[in-house]
Protein backbone atom coordinates (compact mmCIF):
# COMPACT_ATOMS: atom_id res chain seq x y z
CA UNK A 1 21.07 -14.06 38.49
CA UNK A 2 18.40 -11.39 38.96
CA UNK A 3 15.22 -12.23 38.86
CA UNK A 4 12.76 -9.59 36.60
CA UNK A 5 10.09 -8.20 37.82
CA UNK A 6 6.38 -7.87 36.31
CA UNK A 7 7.01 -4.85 34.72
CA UNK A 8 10.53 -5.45 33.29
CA UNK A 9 9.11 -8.82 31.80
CA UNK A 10 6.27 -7.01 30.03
CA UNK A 11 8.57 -4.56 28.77
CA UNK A 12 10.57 -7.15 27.47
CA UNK A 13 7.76 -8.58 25.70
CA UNK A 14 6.57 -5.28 24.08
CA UNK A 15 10.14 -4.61 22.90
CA UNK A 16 9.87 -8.14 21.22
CA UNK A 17 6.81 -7.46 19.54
CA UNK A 18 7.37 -3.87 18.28
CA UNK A 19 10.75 -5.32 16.44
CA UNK A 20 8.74 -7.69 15.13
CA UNK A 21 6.05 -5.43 13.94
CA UNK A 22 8.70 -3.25 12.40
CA UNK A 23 10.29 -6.15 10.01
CA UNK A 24 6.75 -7.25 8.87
CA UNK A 25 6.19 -3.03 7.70
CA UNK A 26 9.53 -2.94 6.43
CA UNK A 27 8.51 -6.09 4.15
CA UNK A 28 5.29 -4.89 3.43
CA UNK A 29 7.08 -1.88 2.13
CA UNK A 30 9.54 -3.69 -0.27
CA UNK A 31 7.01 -6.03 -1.19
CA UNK A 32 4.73 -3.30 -2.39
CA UNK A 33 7.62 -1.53 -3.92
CA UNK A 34 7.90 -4.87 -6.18
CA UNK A 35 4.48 -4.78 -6.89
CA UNK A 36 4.57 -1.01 -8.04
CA UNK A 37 7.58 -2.07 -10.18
CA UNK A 38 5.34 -4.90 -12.18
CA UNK A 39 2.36 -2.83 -12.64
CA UNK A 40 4.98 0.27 -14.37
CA UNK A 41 7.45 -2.01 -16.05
CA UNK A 42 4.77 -4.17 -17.73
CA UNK A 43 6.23 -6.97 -16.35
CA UNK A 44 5.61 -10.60 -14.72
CA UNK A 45 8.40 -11.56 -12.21
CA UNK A 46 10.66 -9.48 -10.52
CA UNK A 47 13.40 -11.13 -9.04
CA UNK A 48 16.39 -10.71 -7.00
CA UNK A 49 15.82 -8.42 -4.54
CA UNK A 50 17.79 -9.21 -1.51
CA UNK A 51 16.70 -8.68 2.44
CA UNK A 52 18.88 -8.67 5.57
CA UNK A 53 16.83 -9.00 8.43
CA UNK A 54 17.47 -10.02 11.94
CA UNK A 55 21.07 -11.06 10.23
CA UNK A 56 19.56 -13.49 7.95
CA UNK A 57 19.49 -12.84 3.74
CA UNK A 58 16.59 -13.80 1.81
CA UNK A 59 16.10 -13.28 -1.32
CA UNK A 60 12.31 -11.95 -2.50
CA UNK A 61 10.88 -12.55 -5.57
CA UNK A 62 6.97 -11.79 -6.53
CA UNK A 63 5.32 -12.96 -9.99
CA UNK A 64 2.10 -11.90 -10.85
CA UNK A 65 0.08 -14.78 -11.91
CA UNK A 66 -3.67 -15.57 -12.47
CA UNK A 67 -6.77 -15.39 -10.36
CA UNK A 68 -6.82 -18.20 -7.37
CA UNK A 69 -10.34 -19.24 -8.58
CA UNK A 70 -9.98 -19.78 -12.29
């Protein structure tokens, strides 16, 4: 086995984190997308919208609901 070298480990590492930065964006996207779709639908809860990330499904759901502090 070969053993890596500074520089190949670091690059490792960055690829690691810039995949990882790219699926939190891509949910911040859909997320807001949901958000957009409450605040023009006049509705509550929107449900059902299904992720694939990294090979895993999820399944997001986002329900607007009252203040934290009341």
């Amino acid at each position: 086995m070969k053993e890596k070298t500074y520089y190949e480990v670091l690059e490792e590492m960055e690829r690691k984190n810039s995949s990882q930065y790219e699926i939190l964006l891509e949910l911040g996207e859909i997320c807001f997308s949901m958000i957009k779709r409450i605040n023009r639908e006049q509705v509550r809860t929107v449900r059902e919208t299904e992720v694939t990330l990294n090979g895993k499904n999820y399944q997001i759901t986002i329900e607007e609901r009252s203040p934290w502090n009341t």
